[in-house]
Protein backbone atom coordinates (compact mmCIF):
# COMPACT_ATOMS: atom_id res chain seq x y z
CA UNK A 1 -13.07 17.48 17.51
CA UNK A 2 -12.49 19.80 14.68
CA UNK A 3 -10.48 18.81 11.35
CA UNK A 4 -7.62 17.27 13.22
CA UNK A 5 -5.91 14.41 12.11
CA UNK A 6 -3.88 11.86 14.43
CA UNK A 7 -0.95 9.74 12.38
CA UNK A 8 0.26 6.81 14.87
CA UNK A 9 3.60 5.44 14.61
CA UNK A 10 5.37 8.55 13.04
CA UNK A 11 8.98 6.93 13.82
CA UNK A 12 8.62 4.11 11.10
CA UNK A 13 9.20 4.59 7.87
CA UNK A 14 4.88 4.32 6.78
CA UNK A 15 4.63 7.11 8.94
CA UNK A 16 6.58 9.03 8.08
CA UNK A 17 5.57 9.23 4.49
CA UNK A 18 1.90 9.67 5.61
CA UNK A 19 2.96 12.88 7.59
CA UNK A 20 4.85 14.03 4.22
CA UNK A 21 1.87 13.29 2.24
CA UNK A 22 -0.14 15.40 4.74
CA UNK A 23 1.99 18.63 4.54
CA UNK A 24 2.26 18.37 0.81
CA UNK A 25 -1.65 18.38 0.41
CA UNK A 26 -1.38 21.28 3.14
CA UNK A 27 -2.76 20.04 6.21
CA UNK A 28 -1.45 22.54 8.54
CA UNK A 29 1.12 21.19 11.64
CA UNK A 30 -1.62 22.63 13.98
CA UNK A 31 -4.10 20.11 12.58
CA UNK A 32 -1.73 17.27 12.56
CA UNK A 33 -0.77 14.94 15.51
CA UNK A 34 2.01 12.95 15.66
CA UNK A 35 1.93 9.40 17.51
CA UNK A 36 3.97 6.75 18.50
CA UNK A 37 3.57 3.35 21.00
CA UNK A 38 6.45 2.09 22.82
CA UNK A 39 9.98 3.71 22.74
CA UNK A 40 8.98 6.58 20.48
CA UNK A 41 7.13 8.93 22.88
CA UNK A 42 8.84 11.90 23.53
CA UNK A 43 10.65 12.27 20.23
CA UNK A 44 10.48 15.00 17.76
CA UNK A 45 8.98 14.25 14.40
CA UNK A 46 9.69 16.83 11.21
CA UNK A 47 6.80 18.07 9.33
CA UNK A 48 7.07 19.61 6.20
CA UNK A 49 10.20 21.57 5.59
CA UNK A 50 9.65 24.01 8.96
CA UNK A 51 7.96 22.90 11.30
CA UNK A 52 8.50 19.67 14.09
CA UNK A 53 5.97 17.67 16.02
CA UNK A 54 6.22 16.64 19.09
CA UNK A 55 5.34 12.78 19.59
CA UNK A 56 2.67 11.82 21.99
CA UNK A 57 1.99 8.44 23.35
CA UNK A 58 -0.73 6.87 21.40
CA UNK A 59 -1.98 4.15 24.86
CA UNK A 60 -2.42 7.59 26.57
CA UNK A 61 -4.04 9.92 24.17
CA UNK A 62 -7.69 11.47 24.09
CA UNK A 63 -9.26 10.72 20.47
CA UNK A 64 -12.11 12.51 19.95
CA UNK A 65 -10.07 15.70 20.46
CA UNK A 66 -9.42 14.10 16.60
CA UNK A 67 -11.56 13.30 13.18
CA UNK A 68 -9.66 10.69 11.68
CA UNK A 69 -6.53 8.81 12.95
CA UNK A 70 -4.28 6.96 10.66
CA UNK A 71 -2.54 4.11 11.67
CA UNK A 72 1.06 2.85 10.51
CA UNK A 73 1.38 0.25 13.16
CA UNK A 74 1.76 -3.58 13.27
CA UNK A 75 -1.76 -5.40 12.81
CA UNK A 76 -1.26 -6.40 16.50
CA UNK A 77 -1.08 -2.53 17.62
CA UNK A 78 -4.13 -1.26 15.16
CA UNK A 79 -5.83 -4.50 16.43
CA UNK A 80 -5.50 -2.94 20.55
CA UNK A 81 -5.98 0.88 19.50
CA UNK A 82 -8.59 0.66 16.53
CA UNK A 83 -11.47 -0.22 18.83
CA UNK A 84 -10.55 2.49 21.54
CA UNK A 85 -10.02 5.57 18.78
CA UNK A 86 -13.61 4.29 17.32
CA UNK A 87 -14.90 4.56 20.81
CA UNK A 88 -13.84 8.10 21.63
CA UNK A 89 -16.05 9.37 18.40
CA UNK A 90 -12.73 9.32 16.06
CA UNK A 91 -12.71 7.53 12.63
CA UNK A 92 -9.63 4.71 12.38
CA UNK A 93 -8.14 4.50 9.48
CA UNK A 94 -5.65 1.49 9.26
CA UNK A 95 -2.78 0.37 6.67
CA UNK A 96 -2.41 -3.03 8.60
CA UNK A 97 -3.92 -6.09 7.53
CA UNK A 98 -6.02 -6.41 11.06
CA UNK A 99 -9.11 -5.45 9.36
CA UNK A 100 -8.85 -5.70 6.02
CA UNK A 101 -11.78 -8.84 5.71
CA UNK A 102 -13.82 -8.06 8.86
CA UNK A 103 -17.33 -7.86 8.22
CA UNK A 104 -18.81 -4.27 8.44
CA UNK A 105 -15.12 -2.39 7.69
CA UNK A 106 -14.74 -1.06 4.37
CA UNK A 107 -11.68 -1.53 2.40
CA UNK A 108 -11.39 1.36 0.25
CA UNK A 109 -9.04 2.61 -2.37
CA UNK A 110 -10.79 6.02 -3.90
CA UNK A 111 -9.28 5.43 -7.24
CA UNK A 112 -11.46 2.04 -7.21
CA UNK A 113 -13.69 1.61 -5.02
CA UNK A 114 -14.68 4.90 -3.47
CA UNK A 115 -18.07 4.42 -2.88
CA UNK A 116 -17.10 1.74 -0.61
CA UNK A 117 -16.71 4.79 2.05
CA UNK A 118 -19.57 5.44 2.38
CA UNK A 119 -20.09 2.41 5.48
CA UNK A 120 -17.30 3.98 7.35
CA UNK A 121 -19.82 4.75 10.02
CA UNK A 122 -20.79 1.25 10.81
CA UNK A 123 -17.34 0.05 13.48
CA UNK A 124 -16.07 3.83 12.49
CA UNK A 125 -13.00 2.16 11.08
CA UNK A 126 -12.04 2.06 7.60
CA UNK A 127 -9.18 -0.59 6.33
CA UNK A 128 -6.56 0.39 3.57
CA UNK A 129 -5.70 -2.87 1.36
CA UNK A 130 -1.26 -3.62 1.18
CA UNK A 131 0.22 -1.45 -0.89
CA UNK A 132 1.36 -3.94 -3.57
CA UNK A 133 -2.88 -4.43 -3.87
CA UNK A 134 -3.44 -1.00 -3.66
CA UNK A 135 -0.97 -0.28 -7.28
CA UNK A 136 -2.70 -3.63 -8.64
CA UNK A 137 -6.46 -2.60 -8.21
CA UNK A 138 -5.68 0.85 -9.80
CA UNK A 139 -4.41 -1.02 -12.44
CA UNK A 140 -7.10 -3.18 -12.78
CA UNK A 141 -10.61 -0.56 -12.37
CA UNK A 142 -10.11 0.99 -15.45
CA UNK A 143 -10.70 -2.53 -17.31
CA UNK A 144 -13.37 -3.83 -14.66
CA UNK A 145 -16.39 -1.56 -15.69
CA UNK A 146 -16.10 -1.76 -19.73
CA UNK A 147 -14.47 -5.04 -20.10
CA UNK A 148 -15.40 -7.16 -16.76
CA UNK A 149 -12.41 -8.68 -14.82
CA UNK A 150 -13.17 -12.58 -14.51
CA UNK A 151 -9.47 -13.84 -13.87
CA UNK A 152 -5.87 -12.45 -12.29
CA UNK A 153 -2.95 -13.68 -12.32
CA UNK A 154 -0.11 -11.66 -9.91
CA UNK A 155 3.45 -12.20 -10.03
CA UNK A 156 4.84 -9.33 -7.34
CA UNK A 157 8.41 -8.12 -6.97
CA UNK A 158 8.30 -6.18 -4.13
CA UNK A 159 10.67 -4.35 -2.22
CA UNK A 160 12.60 -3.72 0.94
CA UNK A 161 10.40 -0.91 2.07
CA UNK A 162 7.58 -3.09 2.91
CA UNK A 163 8.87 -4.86 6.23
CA UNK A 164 9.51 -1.28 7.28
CA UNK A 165 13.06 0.53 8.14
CA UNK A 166 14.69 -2.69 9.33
CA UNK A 167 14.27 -4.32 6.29
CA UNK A 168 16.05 -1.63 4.45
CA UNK A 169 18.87 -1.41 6.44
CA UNK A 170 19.38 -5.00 5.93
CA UNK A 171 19.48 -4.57 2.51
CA UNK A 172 21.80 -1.89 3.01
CA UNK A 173 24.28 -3.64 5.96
CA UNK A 174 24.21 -6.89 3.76
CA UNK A 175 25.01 -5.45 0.54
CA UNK A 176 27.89 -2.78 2.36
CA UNK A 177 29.23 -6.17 4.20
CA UNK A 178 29.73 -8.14 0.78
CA UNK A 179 31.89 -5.40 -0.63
CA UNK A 180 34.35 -6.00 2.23
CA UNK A 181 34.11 -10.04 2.71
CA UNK A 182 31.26 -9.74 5.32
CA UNK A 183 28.72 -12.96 5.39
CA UNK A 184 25.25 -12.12 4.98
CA UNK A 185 24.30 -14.04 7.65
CA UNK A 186 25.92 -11.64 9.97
CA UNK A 187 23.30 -9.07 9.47
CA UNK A 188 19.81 -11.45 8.89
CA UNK A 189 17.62 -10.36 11.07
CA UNK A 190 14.63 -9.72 9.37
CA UNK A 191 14.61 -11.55 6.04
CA UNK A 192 14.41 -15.79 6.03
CA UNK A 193 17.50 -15.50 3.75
CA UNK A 194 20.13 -13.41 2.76
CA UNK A 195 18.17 -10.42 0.54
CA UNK A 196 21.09 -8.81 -0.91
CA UNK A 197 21.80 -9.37 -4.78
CA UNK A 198 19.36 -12.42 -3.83
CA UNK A 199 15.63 -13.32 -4.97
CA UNK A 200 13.35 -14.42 -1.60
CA UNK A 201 9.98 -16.44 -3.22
CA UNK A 202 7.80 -15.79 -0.32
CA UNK A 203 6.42 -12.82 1.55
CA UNK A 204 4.70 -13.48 5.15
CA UNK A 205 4.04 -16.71 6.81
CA UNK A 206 3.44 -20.20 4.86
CA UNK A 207 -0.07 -21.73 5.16
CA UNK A 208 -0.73 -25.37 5.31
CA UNK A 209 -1.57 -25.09 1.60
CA UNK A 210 1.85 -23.78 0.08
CA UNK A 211 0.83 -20.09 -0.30
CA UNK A 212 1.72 -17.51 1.91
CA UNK A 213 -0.21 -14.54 3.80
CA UNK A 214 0.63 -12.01 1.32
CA UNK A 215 -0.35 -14.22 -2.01
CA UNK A 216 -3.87 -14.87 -0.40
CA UNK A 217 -4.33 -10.96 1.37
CA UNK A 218 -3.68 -10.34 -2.28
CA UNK A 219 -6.31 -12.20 -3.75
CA UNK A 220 -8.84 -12.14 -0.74
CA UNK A 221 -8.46 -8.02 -0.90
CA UNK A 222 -8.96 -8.05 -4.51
CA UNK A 223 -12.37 -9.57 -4.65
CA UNK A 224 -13.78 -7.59 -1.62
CA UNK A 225 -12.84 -4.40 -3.35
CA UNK A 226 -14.08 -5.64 -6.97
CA UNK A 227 -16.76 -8.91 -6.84
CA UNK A 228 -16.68 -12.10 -4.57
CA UNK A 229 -16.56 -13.78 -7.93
CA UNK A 230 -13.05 -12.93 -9.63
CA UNK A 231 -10.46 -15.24 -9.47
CA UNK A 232 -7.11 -14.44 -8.33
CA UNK A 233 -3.83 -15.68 -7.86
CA UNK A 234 -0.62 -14.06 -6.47
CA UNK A 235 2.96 -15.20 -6.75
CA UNK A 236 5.30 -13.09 -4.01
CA UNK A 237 8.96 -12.22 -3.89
CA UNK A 238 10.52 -9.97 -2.44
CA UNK A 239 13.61 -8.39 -4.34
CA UNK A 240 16.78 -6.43 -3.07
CA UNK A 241 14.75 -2.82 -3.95
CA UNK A 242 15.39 -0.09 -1.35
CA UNK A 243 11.75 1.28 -2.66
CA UNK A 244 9.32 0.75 -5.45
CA UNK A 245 7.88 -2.51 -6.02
CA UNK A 246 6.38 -4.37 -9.80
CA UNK A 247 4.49 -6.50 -10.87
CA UNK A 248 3.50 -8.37 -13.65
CA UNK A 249 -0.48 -9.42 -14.38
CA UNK A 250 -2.14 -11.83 -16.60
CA UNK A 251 -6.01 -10.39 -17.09
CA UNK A 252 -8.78 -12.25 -17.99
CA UNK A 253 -12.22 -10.04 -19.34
CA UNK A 254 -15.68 -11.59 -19.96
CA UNK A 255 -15.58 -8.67 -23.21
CA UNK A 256 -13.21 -8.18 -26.00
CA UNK A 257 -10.31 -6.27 -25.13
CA UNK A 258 -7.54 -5.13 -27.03
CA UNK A 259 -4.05 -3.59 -26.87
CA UNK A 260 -5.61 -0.28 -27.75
CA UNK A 261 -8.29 0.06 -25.91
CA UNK A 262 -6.67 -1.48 -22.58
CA UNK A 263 -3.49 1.81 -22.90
CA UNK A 264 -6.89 4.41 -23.74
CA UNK A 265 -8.38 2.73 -20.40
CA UNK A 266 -5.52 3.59 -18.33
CA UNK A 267 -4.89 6.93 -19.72
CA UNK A 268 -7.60 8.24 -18.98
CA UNK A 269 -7.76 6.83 -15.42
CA UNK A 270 -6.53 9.56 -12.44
CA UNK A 271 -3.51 8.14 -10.69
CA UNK A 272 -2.24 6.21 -13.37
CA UNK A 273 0.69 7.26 -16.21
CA UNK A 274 1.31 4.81 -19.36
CA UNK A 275 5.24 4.45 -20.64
CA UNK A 276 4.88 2.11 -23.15
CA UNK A 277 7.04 2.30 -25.98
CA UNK A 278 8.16 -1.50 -26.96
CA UNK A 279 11.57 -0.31 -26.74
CA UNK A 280 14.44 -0.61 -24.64
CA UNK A 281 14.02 1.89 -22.01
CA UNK A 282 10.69 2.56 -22.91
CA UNK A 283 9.05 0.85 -19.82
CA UNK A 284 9.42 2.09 -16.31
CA UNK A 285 11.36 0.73 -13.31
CA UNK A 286 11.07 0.83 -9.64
CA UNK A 287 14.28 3.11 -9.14
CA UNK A 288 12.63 5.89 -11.47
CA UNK A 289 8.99 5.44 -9.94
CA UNK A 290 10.75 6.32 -6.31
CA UNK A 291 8.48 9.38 -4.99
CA UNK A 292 6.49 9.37 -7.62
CA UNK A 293 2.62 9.54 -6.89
CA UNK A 294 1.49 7.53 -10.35
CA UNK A 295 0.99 3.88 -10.87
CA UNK A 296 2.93 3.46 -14.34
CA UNK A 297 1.98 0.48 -16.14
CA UNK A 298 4.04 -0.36 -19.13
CA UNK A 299 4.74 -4.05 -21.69
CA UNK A 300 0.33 -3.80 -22.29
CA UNK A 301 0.38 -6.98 -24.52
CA UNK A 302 -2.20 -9.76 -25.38
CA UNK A 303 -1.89 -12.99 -23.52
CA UNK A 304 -2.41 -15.51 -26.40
CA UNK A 305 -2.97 -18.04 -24.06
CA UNK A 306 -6.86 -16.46 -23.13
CA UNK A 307 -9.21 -15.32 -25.19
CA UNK A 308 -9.93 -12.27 -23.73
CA UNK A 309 -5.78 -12.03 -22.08
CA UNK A 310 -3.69 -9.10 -21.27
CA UNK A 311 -0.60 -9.02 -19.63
CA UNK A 312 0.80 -5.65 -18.55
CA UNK A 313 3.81 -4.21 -16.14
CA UNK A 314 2.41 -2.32 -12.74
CA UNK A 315 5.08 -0.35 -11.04
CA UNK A 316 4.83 2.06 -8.07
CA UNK A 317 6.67 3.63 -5.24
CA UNK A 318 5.37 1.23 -2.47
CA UNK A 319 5.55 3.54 0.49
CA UNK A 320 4.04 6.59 -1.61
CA UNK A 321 1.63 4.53 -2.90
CA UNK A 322 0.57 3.41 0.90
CA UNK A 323 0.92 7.03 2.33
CA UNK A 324 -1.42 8.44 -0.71
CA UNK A 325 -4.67 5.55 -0.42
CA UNK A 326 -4.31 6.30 3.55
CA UNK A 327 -4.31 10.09 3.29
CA UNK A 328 -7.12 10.06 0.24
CA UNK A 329 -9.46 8.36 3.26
CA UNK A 330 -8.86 10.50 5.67
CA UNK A 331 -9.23 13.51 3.93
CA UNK A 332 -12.53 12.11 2.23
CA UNK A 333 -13.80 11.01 5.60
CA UNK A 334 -12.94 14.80 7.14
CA UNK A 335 -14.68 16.48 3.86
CA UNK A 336 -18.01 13.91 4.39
CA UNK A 337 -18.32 16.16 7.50
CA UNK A 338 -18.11 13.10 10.22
């Protein structure tokens, strides 16, 4: 089995991040394998800025010749090929929502909830939370453990990048096609409405009670990773950004908290940079967070409404932020010696 590490569905834009992410922390091409279902077998994938890997169909490849397989797939792929991969002695680790509240599957972000890993061995699959969840709960574990989380309140911009390659484009075709008289509604194939220089206020399906998928995956991921017990509520839109998606969160504590002592919190906190200057341009945007590998959180500023209230600004590159958690696992998982 060795060290190797499998990364399905290479030709989307997820995975192709994850396999950058891998040759930057210097997995070596030989230890890497690059997968795809469908149309994308038989492709070349690059890796790094030398070498290319060849991409193998993931129905018909042998897992346990692999530690730890990543998946970038649909949850109805990862729900098909997580169950074989943890049958052939190989560790699944998934970035899809298809396991995210099964019983028995840690959710894990090592920046928050690290220990969390340590069940991997129970269904041998390990989830990753969305990656709009993933830049909140950063945010959030530096205040949990001092001040104690009680109440969230989420209001996510999020971008293009998270329906994938075809969502981008559409942003891109729509917004070209306006420049030269086009109608949106040409080119809406992915999106519910037109997404260029346009606001969407829902991300996933509806449920029968108003909110979407998303706004409870949010909320739902949130308390598995931090207590059954905190409330949470999410808001969703998705914006006309390319990559890098914000968000905005009302806090609740059971202690105290100020101003100062939230900013010395997240300062000290790995994966996390503060830009925070009460000024204008002293905050940080999506476009200047795009391949960045922090979770900047800028406008740290007391909610008068709550006793214990902060409200803060969370941005991140979306698909870094996705590729990093994903790759973090895997490597922890190879160095726990599986």
């Amino acid at each position: 089995m060795g060290n190797k590490i499998a990364v399905v569905g290479v030709t989307g834009a997820a995975g192709r991040e994850i396999l950058g992410v891998l040759s930057e922390r210097g997995v070596i091409a030989a230890d890497v394998v690059a997968l795809q279902s469908g149309e994308g077998p038989g492709r070349e994938a690059s890796y790094g800025e030398d070498d290319v890997l060849k991409v193998l169909d993931a129905e018909k490849f042998d897992f346990s010749t692999c530690a730890v397989a990543i998946l970038a797939v649909p949850a109805r792929i990862a729900t098909k090929l997580a169950p074989k991969i943890a049958a052939a002695g190989c560790v699944a680790v998934d970035t899809s929502a298809a396991f995210r509240m099964e019983q028995g599957v840690p959710l894990v972000v090592p920046g928050v909830n690290r220990e969390a890993l340590v069940n991997w061995a129970k269904k041998r699959i390990v989830a990753c939370p969305s990656a709009i969840t993933a830049q909140i709960a950063l945010a959030l574990a530096p205040l949990d453990g001092p001040f104690g989380l009680t109440r969230v309140l989420a209001s996510t911009y999020q971008s293009t990048a998270g329906t994938g390659r075809d969502g981008m484009d559409e942003l891109f075709r729509q917004t070209r096609g306006i420049y030269v008289n086009e109608p949106a509604s040409s080119s809406k194939d992915i999106f519910t409405k037109q997404i260029a220089f346009n606001v969407i206020p829902h991300i996933d399906d509806f449920k029968k009670d108003g909110a979407t998928e998303q706004e409870d995956g949010i909320a739902a991921e949130a308390r598995k990773m931090f207590s059954p017990d905190l409330r949470v509520h999410a808001n969703c839109a998705r914006v006309p950004v390319f990559v890098g998606s914000a968000a905005y969160l009302n806090i609740e504590t059971e202690n105290p908290i100020s101003v100062e002592q939230a900013r010395a919190a997240f300062k000290n906190a790995p994966g996390l940079t503060v830009v925070d200057h009460r000024s204008d341009e002293g905050y940080v945007s999506p476009v200047e967070c795009a391949g960045e590998d922090s979770v900047y959180i800028s406008r740290v500023r007391r909610d008068t409404t709550s006793e214990n209230g902060l409200s803060l600004w969370v941005v991140a590159d979306d698909l870094r932020i996705g590729a990093l958690n994903a790759v973090d696992v895997a490597v922890m998982l190879i160095e726990e010696k599986l």
